[in-house]
PDB file of N, CA and C in Angstrom:
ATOM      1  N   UNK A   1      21.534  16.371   9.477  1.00  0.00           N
ATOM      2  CA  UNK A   1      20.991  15.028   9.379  1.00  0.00           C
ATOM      3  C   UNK A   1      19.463  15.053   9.370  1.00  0.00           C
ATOM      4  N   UNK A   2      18.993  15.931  10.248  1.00  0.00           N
ATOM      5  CA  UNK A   2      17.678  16.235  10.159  1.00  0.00           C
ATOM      6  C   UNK A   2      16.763  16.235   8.861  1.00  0.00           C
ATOM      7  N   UNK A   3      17.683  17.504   8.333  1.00  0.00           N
ATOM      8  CA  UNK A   3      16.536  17.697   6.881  1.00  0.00           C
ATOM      9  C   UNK A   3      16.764  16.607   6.109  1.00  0.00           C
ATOM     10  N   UNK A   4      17.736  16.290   6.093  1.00  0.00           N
ATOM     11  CA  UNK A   4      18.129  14.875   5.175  1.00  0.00           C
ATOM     12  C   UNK A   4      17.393  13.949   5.087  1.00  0.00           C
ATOM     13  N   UNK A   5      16.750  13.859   6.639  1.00  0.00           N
ATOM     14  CA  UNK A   5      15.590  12.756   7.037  1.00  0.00           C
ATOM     15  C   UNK A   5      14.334  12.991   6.217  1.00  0.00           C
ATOM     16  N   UNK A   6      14.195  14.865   6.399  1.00  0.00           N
ATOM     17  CA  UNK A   6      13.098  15.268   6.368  1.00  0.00           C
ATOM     18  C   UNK A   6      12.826  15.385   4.707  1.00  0.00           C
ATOM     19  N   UNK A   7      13.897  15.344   4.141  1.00  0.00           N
ATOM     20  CA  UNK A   7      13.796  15.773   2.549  1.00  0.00           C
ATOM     21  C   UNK A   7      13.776  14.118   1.747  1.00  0.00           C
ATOM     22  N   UNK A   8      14.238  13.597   2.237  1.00  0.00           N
ATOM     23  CA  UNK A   8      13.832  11.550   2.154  1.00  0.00           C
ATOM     24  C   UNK A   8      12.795  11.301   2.365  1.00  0.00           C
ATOM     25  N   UNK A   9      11.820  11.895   3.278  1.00  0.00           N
ATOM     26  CA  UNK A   9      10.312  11.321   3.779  1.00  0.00           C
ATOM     27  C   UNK A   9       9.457  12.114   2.677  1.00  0.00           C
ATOM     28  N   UNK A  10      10.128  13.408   2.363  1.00  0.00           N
ATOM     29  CA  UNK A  10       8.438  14.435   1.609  1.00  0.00           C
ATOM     30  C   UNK A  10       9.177  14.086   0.295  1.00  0.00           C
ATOM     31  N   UNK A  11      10.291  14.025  -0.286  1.00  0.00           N
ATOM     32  CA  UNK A  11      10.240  13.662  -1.612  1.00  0.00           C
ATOM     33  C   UNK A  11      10.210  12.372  -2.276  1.00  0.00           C
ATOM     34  N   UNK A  12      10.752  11.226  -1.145  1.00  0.00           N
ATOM     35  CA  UNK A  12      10.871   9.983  -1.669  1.00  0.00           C
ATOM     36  C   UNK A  12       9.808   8.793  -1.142  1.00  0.00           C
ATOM     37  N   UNK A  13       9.526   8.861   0.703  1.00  0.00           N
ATOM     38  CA  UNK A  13       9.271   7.787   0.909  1.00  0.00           C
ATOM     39  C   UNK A  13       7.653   8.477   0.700  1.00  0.00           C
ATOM     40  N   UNK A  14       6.934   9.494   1.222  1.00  0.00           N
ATOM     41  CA  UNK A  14       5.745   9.915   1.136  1.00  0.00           C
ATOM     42  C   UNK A  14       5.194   9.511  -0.238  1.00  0.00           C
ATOM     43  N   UNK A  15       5.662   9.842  -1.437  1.00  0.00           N
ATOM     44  CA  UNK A  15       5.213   9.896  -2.972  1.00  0.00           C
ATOM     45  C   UNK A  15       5.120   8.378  -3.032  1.00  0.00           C
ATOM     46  N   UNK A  16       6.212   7.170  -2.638  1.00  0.00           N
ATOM     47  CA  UNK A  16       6.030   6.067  -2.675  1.00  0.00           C
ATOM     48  C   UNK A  16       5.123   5.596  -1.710  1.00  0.00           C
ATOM     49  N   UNK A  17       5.064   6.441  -0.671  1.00  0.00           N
ATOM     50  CA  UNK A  17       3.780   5.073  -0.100  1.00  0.00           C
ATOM     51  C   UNK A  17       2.257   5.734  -0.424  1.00  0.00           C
ATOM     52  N   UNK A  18       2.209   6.700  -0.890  1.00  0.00           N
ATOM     53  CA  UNK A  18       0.852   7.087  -1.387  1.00  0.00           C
ATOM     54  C   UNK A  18       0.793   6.713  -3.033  1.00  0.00           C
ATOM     55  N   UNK A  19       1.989   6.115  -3.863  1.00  0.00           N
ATOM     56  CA  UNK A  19       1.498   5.471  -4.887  1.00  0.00           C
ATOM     57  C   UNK A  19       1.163   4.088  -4.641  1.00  0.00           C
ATOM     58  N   UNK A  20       1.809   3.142  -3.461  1.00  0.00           N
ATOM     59  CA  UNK A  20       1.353   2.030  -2.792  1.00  0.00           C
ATOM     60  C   UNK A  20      -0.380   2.284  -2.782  1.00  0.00           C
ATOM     61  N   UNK A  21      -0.564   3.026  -1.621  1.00  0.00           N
ATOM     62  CA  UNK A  21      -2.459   3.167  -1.557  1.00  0.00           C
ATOM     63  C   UNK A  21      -2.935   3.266  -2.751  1.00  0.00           C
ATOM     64  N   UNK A  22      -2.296   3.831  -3.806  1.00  0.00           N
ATOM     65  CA  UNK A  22      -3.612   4.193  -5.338  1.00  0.00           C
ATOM     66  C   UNK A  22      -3.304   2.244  -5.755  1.00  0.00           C
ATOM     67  N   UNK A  23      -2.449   1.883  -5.813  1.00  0.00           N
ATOM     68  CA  UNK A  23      -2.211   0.771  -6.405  1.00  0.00           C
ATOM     69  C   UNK A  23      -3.341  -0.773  -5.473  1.00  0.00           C
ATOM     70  N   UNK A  24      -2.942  -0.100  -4.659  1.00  0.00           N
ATOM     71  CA  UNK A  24      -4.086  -0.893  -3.695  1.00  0.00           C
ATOM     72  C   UNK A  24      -5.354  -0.443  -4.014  1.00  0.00           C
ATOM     73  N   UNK A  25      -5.829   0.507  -4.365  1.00  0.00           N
ATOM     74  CA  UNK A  25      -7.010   1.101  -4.856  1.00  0.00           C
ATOM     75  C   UNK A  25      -7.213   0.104  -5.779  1.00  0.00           C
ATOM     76  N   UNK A  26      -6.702   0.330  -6.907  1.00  0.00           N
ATOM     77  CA  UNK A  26      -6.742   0.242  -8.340  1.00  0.00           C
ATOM     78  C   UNK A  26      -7.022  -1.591  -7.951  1.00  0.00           C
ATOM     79  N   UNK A  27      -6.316  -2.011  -7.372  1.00  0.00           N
ATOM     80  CA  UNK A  27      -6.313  -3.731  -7.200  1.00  0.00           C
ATOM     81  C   UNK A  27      -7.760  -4.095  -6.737  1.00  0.00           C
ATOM     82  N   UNK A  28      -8.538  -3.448  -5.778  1.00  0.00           N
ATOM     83  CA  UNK A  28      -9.577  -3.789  -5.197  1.00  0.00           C
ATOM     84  C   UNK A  28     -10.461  -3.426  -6.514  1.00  0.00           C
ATOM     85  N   UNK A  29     -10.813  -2.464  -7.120  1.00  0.00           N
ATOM     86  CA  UNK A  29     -11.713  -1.873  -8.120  1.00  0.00           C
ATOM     87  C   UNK A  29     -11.577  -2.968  -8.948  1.00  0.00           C
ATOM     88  N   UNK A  30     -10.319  -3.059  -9.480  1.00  0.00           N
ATOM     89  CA  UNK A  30     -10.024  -4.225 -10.768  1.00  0.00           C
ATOM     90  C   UNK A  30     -11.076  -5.349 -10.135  1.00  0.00           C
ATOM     91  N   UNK A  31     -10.368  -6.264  -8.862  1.00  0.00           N
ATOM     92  CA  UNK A  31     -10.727  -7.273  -8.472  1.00  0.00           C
ATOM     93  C   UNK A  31     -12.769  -7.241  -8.583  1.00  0.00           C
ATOM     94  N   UNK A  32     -13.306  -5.966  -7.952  1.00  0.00           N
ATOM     95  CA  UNK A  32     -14.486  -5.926  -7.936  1.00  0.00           C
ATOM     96  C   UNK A  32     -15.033  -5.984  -9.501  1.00  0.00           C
ATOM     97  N   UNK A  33     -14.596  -5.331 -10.427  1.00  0.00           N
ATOM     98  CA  UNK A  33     -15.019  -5.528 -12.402  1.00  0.00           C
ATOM     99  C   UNK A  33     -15.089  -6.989 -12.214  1.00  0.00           C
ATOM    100  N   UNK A  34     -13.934  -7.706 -11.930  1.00  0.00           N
ATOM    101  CA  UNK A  34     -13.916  -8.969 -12.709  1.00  0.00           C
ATOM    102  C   UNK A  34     -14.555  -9.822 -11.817  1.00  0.00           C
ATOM    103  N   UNK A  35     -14.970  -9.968 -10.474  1.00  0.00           N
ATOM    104  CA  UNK A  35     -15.786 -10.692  -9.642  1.00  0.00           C
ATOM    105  C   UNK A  35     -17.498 -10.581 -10.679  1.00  0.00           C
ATOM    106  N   UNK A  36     -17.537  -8.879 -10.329  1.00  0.00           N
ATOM    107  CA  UNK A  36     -19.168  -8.526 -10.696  1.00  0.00           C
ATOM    108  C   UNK A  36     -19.281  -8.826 -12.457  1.00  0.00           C
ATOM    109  N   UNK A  37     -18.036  -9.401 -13.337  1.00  0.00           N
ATOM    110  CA  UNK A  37     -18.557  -9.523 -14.660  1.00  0.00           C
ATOM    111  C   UNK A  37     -18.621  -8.032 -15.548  1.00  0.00           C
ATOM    112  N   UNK A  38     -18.017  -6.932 -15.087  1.00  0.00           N
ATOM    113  CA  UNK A  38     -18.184  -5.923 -15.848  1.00  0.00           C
ATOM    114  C   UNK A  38     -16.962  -5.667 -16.454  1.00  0.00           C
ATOM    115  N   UNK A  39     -16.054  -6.294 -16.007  1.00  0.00           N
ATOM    116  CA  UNK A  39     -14.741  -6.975 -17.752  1.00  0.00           C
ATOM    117  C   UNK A  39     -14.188  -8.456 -17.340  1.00  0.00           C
ATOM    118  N   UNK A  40     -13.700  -8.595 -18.357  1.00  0.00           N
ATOM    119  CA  UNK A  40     -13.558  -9.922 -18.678  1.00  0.00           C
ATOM    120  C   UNK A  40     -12.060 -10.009 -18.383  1.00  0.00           C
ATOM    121  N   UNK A  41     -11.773 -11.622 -18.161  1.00  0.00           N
ATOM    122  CA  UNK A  41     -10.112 -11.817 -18.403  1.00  0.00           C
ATOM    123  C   UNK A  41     -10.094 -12.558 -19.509  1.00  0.00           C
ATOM    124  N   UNK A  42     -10.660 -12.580 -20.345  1.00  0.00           N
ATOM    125  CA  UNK A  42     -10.514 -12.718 -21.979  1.00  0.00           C
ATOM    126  C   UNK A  42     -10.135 -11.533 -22.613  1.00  0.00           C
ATOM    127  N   UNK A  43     -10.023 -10.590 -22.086  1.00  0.00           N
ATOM    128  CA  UNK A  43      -9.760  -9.200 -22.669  1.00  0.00           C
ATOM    129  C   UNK A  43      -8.399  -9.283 -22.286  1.00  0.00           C
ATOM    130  N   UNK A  44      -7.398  -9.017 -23.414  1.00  0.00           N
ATOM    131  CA  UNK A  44      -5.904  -8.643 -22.839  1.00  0.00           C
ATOM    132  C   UNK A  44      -5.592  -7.935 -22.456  1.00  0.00           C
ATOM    133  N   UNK A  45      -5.743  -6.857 -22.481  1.00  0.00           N
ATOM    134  CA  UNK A  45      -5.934  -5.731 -21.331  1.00  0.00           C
ATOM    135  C   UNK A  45      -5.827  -5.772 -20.482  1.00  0.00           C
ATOM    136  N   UNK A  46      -6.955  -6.107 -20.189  1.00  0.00           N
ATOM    137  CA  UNK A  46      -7.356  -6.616 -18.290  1.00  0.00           C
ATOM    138  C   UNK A  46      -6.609  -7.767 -17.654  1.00  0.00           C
ATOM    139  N   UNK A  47      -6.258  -8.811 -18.724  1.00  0.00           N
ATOM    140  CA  UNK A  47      -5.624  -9.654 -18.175  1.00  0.00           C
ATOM    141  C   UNK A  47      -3.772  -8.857 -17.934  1.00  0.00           C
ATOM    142  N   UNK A  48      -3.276  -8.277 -18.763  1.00  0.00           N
ATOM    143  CA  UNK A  48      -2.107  -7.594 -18.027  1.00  0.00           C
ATOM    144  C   UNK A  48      -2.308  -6.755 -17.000  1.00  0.00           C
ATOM    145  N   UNK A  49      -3.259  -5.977 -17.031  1.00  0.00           N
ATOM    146  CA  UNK A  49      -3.653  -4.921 -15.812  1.00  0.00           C
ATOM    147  C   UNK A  49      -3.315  -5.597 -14.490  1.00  0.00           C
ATOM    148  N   UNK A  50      -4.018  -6.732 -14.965  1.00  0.00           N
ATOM    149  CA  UNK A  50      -4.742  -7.520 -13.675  1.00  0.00           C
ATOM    150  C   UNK A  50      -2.917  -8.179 -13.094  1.00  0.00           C
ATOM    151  N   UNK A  51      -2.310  -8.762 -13.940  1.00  0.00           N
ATOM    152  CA  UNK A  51      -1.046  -9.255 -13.929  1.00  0.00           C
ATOM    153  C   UNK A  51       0.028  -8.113 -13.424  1.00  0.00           C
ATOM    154  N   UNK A  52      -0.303  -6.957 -13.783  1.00  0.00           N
ATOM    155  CA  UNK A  52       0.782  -5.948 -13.385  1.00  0.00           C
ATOM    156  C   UNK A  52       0.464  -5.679 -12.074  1.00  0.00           C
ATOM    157  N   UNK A  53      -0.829  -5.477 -11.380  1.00  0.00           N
ATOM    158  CA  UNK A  53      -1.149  -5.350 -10.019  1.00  0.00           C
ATOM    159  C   UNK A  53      -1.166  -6.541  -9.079  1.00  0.00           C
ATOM    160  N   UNK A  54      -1.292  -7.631  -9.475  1.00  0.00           N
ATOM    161  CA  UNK A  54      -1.082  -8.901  -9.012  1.00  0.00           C
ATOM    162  C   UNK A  54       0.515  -9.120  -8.548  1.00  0.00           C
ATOM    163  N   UNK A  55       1.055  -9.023  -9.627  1.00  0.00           N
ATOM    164  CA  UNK A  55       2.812  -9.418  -9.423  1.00  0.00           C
ATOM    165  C   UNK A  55       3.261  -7.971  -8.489  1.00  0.00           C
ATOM    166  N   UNK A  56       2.672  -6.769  -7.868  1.00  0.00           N
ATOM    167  CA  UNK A  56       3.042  -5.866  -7.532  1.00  0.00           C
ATOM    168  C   UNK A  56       1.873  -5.803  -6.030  1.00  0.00           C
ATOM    169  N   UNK A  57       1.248  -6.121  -5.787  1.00  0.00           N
ATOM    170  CA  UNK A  57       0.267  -6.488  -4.361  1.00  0.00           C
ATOM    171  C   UNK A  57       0.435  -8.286  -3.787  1.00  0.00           C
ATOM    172  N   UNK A  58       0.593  -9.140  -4.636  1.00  0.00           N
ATOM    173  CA  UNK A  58       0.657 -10.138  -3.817  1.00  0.00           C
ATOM    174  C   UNK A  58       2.083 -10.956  -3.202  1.00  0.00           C
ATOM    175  N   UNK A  59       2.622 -10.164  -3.506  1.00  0.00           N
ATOM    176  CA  UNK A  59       4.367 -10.198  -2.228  1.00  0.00           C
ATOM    177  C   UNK A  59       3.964  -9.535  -1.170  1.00  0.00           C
ATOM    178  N   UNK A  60       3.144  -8.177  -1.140  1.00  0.00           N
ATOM    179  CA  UNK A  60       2.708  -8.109   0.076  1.00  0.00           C
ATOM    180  C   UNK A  60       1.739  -8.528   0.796  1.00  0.00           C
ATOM    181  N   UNK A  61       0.959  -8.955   0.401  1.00  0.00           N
ATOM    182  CA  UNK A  61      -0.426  -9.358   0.657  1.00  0.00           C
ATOM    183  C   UNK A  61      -0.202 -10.719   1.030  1.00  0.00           C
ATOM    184  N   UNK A  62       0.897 -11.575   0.493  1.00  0.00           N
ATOM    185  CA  UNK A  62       0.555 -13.001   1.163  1.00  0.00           C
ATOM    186  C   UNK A  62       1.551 -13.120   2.669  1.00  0.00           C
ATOM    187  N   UNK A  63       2.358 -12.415   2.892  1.00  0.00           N
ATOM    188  CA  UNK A  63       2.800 -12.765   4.392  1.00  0.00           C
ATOM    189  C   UNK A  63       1.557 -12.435   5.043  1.00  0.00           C
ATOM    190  N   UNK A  64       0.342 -11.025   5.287  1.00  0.00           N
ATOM    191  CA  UNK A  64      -0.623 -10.923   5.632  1.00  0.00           C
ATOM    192  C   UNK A  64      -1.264 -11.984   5.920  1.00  0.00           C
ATOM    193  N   UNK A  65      -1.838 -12.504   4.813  1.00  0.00           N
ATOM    194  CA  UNK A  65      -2.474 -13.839   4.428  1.00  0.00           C
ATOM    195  C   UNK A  65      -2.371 -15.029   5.392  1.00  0.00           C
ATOM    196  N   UNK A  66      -1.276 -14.905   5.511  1.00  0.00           N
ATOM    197  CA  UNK A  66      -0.793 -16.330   5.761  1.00  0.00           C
ATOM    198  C   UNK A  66      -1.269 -16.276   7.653  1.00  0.00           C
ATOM    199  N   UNK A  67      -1.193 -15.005   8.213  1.00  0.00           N
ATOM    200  CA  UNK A  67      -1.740 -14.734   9.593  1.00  0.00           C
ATOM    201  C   UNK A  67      -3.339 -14.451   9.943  1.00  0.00           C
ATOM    202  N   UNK A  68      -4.002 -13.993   8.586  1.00  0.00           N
ATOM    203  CA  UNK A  68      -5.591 -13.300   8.392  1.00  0.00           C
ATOM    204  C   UNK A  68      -6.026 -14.308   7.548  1.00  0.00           C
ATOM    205  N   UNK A  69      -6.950 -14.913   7.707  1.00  0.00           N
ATOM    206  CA  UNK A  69      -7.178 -15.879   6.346  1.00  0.00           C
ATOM    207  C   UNK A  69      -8.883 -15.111   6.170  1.00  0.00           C
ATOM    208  N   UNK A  70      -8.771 -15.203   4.905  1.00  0.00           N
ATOM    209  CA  UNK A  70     -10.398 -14.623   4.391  1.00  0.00           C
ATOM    210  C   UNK A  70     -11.668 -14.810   5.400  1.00  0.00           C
ATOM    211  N   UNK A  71     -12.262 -13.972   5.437  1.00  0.00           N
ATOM    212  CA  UNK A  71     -13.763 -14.407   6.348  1.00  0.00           C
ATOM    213  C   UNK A  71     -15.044 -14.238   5.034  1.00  0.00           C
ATOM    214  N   UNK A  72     -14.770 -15.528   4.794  1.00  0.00           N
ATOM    215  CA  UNK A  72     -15.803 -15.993   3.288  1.00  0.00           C
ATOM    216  C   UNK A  72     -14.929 -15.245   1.886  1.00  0.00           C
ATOM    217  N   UNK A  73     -15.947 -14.231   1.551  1.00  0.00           N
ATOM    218  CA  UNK A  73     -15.354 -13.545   0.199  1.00  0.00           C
ATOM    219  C   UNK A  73     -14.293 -12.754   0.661  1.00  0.00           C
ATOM    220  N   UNK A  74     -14.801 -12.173   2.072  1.00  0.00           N
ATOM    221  CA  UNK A  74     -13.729 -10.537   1.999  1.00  0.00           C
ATOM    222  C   UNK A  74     -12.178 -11.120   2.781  1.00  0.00           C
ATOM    223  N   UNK A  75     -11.440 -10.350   2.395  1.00  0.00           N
ATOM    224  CA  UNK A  75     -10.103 -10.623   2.136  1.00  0.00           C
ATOM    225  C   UNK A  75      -9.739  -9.622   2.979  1.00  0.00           C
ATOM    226  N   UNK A  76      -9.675  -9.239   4.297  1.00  0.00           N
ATOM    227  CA  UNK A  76      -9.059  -8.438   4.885  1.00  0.00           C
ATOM    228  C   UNK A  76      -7.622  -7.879   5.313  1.00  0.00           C
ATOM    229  N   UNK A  77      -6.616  -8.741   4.233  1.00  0.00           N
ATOM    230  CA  UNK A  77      -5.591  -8.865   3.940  1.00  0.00           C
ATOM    231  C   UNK A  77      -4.956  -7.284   3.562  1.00  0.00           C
ATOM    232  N   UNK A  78      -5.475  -6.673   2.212  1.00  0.00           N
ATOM    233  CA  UNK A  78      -6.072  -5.709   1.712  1.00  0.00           C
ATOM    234  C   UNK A  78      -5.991  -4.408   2.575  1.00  0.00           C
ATOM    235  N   UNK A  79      -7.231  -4.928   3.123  1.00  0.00           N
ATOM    236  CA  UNK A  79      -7.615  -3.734   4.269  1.00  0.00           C
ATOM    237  C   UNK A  79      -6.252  -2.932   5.146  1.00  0.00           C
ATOM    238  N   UNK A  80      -5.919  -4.534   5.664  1.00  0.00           N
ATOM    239  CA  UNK A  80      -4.713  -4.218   6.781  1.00  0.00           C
ATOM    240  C   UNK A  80      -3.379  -3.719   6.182  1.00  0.00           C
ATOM    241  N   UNK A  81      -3.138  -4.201   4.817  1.00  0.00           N
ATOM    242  CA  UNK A  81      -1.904  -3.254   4.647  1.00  0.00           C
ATOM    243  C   UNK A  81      -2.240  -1.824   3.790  1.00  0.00           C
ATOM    244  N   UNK A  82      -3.069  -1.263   3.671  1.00  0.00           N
ATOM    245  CA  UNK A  82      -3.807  -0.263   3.584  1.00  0.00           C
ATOM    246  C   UNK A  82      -3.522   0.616   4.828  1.00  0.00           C
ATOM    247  N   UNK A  83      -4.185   0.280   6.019  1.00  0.00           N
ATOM    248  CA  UNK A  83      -3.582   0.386   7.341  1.00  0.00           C
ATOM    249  C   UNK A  83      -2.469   0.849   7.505  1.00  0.00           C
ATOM    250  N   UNK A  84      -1.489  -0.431   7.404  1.00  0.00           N
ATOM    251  CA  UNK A  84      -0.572  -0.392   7.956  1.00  0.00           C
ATOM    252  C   UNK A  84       0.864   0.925   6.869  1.00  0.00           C
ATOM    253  N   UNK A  85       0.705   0.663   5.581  1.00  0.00           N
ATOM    254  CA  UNK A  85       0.787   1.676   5.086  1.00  0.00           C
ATOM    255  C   UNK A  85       0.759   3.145   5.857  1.00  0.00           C
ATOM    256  N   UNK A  86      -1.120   3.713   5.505  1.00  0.00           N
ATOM    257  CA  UNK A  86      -1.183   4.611   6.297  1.00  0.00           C
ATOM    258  C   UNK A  86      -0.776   5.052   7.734  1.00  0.00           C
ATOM    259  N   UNK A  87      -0.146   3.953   8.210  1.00  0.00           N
ATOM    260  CA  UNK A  87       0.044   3.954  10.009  1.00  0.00           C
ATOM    261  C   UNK A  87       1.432   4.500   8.802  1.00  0.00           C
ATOM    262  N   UNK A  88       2.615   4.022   8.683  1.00  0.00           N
ATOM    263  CA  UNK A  88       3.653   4.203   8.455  1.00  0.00           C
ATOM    264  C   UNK A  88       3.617   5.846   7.929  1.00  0.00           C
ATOM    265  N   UNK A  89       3.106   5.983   6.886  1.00  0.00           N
ATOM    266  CA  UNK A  89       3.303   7.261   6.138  1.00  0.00           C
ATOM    267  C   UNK A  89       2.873   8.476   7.251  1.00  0.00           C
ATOM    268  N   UNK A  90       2.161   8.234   7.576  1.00  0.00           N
ATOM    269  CA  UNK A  90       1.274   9.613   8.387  1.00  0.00           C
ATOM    270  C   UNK A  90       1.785   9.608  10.252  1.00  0.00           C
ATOM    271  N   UNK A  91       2.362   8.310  10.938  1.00  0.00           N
ATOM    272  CA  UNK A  91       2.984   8.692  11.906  1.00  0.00           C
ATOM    273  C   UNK A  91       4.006   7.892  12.434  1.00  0.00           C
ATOM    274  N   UNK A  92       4.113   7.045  11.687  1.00  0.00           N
ATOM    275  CA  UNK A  92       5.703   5.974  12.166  1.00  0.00           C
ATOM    276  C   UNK A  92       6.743   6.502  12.059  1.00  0.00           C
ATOM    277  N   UNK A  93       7.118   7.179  10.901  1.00  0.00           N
ATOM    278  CA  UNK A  93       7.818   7.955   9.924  1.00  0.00           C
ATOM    279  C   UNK A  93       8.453   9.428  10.228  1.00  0.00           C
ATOM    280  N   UNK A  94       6.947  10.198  10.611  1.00  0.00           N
ATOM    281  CA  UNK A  94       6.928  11.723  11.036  1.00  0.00           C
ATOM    282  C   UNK A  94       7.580  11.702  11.995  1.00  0.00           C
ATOM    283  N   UNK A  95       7.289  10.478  13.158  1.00  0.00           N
ATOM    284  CA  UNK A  95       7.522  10.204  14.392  1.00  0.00           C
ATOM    285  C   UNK A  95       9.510  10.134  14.623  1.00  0.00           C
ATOM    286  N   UNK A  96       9.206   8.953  13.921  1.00  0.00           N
ATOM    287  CA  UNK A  96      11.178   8.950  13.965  1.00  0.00           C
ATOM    288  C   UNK A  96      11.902  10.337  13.206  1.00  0.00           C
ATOM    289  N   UNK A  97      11.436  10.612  12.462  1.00  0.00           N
ATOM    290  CA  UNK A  97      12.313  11.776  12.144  1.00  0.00           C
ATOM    291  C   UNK A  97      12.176  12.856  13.165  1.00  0.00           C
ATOM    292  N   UNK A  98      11.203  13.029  13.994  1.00  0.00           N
ATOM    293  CA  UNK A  98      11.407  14.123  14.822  1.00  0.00           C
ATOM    294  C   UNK A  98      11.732  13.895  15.728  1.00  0.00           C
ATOM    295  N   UNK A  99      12.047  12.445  15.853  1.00  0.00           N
ATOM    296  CA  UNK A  99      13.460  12.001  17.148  1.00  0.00           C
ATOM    297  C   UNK A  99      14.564  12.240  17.030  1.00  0.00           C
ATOM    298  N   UNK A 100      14.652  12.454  15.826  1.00  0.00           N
ATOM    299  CA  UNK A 100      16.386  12.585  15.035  1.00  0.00           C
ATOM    300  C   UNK A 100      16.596  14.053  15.531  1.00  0.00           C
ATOM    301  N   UNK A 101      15.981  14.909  15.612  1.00  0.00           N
ATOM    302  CA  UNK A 101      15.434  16.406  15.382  1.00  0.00           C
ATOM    303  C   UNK A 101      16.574  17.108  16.466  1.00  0.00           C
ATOM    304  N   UNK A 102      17.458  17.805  16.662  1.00  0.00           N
ATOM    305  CA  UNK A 102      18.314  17.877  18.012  1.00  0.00           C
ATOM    306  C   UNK A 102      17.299  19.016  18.980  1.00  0.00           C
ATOM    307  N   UNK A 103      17.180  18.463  20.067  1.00  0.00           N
ATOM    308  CA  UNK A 103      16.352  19.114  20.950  1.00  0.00           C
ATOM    309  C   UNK A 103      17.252  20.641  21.120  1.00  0.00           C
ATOM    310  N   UNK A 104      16.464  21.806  21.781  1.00  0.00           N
ATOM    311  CA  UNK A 104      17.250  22.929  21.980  1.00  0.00           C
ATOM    312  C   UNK A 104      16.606  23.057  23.512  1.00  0.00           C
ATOM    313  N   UNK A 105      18.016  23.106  24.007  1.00  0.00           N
ATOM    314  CA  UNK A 105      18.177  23.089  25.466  1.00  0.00           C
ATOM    315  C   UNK A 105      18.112  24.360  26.612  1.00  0.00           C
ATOM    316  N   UNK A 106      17.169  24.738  27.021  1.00  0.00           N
ATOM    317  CA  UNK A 106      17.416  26.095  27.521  1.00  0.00           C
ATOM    318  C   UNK A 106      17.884  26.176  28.785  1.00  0.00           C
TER     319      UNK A 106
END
């Protein structure tokens, strides 16, 4: 049961929550182009880009929201599931599976 855990976390859930963080990346960068004017949402492009990361960050981002509300521009919404992400991947995760782990009893 162990490795089972352990072969679910490094091949499936790890790869997915570190494509979560690039996608969160990619959302903040986008968001910063089109704030600062260095592309447009007249460009179709950008406007799907912008639509594919939108419909894929703001299901998570608005329960956040709805507890953090912006302090002016910055959106610390963002930030925290960034966080909370990284809390999950790197020791929520590691953590329970090495509870599963059968102790050896001497």
């Amino acid at each position: 049961m162990h490795s089972l855990l352990v072969a679910i976390y490094i091949y499936f859930l790890s790869p997915l929550l570190t494509l979560l963080l690039f996608l969160i990346f990619a959302y903040v960068i986008m968001s910063w182009l089109i704030a600062f004017g260095v592309v447009s949402m007249r460009n179709q492009t950008v406007r799907q880009i912008q639509y594919a990361l939108d419909s894929v960050m703001l299901p998570m981002l608005r329960p956040i929201q709805r507890y953090v509300p912006p302090l002016g521009q910055l959106d610390l919404s963002v930030f925290l599931l960034a966080l909370g992400i990284m809390f999950t991947k790197d020791w929520l995760l590691p953590t329970i599976i090495n509870m599963t782990a059968p102790s050896i009893g001497y």
